[in-house]
C-alpha atoms as a PDB file:
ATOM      1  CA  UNK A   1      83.623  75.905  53.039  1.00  0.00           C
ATOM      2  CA  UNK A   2      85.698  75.437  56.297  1.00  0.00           C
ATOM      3  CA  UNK A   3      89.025  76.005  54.347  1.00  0.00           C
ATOM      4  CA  UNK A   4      87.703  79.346  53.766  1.00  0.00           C
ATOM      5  CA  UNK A   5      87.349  80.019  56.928  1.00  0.00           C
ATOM      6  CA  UNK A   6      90.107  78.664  58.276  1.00  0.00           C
ATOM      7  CA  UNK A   7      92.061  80.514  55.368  1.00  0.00           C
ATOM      8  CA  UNK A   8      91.274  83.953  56.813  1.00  0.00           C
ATOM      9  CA  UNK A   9      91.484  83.104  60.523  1.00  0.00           C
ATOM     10  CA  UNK A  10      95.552  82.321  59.512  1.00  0.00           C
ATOM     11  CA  UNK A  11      95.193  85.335  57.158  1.00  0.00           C
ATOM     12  CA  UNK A  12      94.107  87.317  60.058  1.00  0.00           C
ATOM     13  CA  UNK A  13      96.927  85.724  62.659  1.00  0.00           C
ATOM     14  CA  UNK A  14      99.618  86.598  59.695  1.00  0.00           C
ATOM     15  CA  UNK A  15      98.263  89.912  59.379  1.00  0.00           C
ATOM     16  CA  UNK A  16      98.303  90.753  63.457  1.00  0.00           C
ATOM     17  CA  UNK A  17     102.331  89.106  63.403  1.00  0.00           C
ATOM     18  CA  UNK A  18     102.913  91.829  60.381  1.00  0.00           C
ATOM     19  CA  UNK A  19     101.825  94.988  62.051  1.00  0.00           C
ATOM     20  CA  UNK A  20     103.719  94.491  65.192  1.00  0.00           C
ATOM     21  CA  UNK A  21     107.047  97.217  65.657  1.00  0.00           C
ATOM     22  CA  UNK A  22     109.929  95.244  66.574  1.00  0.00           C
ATOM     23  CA  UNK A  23     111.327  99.057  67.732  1.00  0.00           C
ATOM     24  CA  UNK A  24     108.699 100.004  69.701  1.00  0.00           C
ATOM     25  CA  UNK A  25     107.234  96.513  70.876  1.00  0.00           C
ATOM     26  CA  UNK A  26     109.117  93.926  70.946  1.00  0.00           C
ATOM     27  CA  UNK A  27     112.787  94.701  72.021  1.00  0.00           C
ATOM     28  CA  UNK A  28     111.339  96.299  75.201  1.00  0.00           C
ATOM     29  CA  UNK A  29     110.319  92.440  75.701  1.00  0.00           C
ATOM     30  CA  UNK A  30     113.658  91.091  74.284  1.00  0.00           C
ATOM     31  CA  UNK A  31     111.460  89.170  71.104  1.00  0.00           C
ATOM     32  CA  UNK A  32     113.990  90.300  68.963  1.00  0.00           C
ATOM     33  CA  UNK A  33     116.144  88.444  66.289  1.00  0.00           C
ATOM     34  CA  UNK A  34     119.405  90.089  67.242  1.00  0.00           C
ATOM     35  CA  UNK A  35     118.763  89.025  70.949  1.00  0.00           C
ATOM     36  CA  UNK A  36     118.687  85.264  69.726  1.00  0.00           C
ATOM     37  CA  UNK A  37     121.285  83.376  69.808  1.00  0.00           C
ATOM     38  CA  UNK A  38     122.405  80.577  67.978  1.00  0.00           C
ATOM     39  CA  UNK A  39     121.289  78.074  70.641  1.00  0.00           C
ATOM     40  CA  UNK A  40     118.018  79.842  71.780  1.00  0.00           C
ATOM     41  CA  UNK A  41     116.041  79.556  68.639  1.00  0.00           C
ATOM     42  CA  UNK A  42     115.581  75.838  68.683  1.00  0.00           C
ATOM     43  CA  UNK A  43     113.343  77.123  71.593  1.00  0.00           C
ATOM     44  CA  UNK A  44     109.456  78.100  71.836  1.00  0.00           C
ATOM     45  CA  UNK A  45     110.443  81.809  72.190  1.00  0.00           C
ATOM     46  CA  UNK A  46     113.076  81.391  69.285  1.00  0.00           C
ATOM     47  CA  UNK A  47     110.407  79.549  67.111  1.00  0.00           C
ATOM     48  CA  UNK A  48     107.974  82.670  67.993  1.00  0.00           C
ATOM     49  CA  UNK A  49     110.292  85.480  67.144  1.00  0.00           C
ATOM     50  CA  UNK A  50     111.521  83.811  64.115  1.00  0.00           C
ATOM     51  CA  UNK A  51     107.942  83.417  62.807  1.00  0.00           C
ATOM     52  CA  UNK A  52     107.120  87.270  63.930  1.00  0.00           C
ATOM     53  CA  UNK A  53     110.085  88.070  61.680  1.00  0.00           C
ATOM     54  CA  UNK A  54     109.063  85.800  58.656  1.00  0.00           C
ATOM     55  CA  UNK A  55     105.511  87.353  58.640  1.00  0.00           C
ATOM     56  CA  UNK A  56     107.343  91.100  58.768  1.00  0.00           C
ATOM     57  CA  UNK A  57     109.906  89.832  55.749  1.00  0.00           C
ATOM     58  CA  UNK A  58     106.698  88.774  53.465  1.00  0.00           C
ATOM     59  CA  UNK A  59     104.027  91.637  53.496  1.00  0.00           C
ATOM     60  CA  UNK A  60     103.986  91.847  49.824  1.00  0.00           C
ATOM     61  CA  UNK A  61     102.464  88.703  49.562  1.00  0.00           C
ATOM     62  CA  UNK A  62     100.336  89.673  52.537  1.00  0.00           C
ATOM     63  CA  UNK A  63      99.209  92.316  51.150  1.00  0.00           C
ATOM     64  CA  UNK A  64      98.189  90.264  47.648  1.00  0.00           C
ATOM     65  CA  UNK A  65      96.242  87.678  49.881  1.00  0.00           C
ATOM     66  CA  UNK A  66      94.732  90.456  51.583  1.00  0.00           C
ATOM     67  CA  UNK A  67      93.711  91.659  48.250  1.00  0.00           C
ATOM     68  CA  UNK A  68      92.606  88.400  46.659  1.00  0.00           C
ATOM     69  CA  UNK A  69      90.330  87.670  49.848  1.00  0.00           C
ATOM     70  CA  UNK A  70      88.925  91.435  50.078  1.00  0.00           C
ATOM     71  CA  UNK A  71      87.826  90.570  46.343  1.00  0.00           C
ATOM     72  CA  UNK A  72      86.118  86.841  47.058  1.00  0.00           C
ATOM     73  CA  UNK A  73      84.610  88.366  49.916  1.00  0.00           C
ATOM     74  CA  UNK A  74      83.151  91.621  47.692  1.00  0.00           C
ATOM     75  CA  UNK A  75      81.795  89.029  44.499  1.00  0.00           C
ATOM     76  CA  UNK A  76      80.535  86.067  47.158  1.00  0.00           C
ATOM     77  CA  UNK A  77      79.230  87.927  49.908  1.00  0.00           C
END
């Protein structure tokens, strides 16, 4: 039972990644890919704004999980 939980917490974090506007968000920060250089994403920063940009690139299968979980939830309560 915990995997299911811990399944939709990282659902949720995914999801929260996803929705953020690199426009409007995060270049006034400078979290942008284009801003990272070669060097800088070996860093902690790097490693962040690559994984923001990962979980942007795959929202079809976000949305699927989404999906599959809104339907588990609906049938087990």
């Amino acid at each position: 039972m915990w995997f299911w939980t811990f399944f939709q917490g990282i659902l949720l974090f995914t999801n929260a990644f996803a929705i953020l506007n690199e426009d409007r968000f995060l270049a006034r920060r400078g979290w942008t890919l284009a801003e990272m250089s070669r060097e800088r994403r070996s860093t902690l920063k790097g490693q962040v704004v690559g994984l923001i940009h990962a979980c942007q690139f795959l929202r079809l299968p976000l949305i699927l999980f989404n999906i599959i979980t809104i339907i588990v939830k609906l049938f087990s309560g």
